[in-house]
Every structure is written in C-alpha cells, then in structure tokens.
C-alpha atoms as a PDB file:
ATOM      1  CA  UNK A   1      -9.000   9.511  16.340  1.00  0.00           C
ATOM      2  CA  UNK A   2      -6.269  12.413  15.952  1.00  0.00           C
ATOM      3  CA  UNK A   3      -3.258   9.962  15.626  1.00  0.00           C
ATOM      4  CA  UNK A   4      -3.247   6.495  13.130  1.00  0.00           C
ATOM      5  CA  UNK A   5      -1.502   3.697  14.951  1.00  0.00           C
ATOM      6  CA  UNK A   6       0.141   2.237  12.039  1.00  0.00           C
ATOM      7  CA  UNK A   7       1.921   5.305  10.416  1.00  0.00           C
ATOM      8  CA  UNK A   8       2.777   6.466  14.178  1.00  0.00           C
ATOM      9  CA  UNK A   9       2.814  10.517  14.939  1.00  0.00           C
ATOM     10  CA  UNK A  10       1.509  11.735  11.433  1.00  0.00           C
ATOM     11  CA  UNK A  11      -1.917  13.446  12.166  1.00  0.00           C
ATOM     12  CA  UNK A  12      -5.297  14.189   9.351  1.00  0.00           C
ATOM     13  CA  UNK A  13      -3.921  17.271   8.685  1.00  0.00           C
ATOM     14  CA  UNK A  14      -0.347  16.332   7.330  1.00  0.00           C
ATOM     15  CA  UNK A  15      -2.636  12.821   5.279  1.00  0.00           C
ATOM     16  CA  UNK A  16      -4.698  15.722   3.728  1.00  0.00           C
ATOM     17  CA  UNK A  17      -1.814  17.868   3.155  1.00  0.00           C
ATOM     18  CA  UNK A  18      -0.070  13.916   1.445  1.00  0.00           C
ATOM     19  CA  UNK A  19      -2.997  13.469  -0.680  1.00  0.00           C
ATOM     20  CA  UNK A  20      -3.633  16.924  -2.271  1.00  0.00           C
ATOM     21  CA  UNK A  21       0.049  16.795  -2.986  1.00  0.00           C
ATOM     22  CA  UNK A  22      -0.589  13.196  -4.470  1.00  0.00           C
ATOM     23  CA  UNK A  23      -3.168  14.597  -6.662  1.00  0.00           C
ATOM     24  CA  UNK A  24      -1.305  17.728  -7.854  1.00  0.00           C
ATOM     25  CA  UNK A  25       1.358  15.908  -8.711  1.00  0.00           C
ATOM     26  CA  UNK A  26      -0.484  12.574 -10.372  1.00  0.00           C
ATOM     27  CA  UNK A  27      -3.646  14.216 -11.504  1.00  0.00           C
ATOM     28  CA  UNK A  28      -6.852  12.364 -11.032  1.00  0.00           C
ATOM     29  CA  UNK A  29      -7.259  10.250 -13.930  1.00  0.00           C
ATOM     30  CA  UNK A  30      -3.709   8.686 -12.991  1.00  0.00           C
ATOM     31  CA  UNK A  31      -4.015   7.952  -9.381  1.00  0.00           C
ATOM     32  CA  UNK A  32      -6.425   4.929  -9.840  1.00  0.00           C
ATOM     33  CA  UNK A  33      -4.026   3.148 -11.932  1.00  0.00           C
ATOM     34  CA  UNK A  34      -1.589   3.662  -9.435  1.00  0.00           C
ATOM     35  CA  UNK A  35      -3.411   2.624  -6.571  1.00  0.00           C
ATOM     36  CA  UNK A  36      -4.417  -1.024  -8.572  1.00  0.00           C
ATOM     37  CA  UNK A  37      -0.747  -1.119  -9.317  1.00  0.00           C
ATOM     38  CA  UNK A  38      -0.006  -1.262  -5.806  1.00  0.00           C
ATOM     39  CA  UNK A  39      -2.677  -3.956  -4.706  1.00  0.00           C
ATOM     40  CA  UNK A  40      -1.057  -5.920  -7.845  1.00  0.00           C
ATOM     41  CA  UNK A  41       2.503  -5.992  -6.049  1.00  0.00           C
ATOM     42  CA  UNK A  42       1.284  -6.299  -2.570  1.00  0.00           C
ATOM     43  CA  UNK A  43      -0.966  -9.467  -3.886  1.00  0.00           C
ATOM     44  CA  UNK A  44       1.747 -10.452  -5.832  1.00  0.00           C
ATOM     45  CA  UNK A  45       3.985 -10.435  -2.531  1.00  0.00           C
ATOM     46  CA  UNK A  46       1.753 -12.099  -0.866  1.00  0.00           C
ATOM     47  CA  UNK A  47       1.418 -14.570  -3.223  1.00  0.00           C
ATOM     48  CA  UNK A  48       4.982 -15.267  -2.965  1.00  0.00           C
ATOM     49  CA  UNK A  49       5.296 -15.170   0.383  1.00  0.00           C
ATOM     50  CA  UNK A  50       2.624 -18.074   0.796  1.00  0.00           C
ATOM     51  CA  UNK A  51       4.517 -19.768  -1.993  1.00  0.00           C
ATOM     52  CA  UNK A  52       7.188 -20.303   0.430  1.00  0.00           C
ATOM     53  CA  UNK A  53       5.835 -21.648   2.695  1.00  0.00           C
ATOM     54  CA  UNK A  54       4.167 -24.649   0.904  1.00  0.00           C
ATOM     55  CA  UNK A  55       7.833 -25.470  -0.814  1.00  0.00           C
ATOM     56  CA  UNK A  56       8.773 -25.828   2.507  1.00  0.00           C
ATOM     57  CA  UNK A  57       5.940 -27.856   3.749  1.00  0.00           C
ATOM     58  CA  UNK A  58       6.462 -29.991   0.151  1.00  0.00           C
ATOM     59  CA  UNK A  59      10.306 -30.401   1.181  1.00  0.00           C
ATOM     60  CA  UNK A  60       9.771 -31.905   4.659  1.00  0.00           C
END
C-alpha cells in the first residue's frame, strides 16, 4: 500500500522522513508524552462532542 487514503498523496517515504524529524526534534523520551497528550484531547473531544448530543436529546 504505497499511498494512505486518509492523509491523501503523502507516500512511506515522506511518513519516515515526518517521524525521524519528529524524533530529532522531540527526542525519544518526550514523544510518548506527547502522543498520550493527544489521545487526552481527542477523547476529551469526543467526550464533548457526545455531550451534545444528549443535552439535546434531554431538551426535546
């Protein structure tokens, strides 16, 4: 599979070209923490998002 569907034209060389870039620029120890931070928000999101939607069912 040369091409991802959901990023669009962006191929394995350019994502291994993103993530050694991502790692000189983070360092190691640093990118785990980032990546829970990011689960955290999109959870968090979500979260909301479903949150919504039962204030709306509660309203009608």
């Amino acid at each position: 599979m040369e091409i991802l569907l959901f990023i669009g034209g962006i191929g394995w060389g350019e994502i291994l070209v993103i993530a050694l870039i991502c790692l000189l620029f983070f360092g190691g120890k640093k990118i785990p923490e980032l990546m829970k931070g990011l689960g955290k928000g999109v959870r968090s999101f979500k979260d909301g998002m479903n949150g919504t939607d039962d204030d709306k069912k509660e309203k009608e």
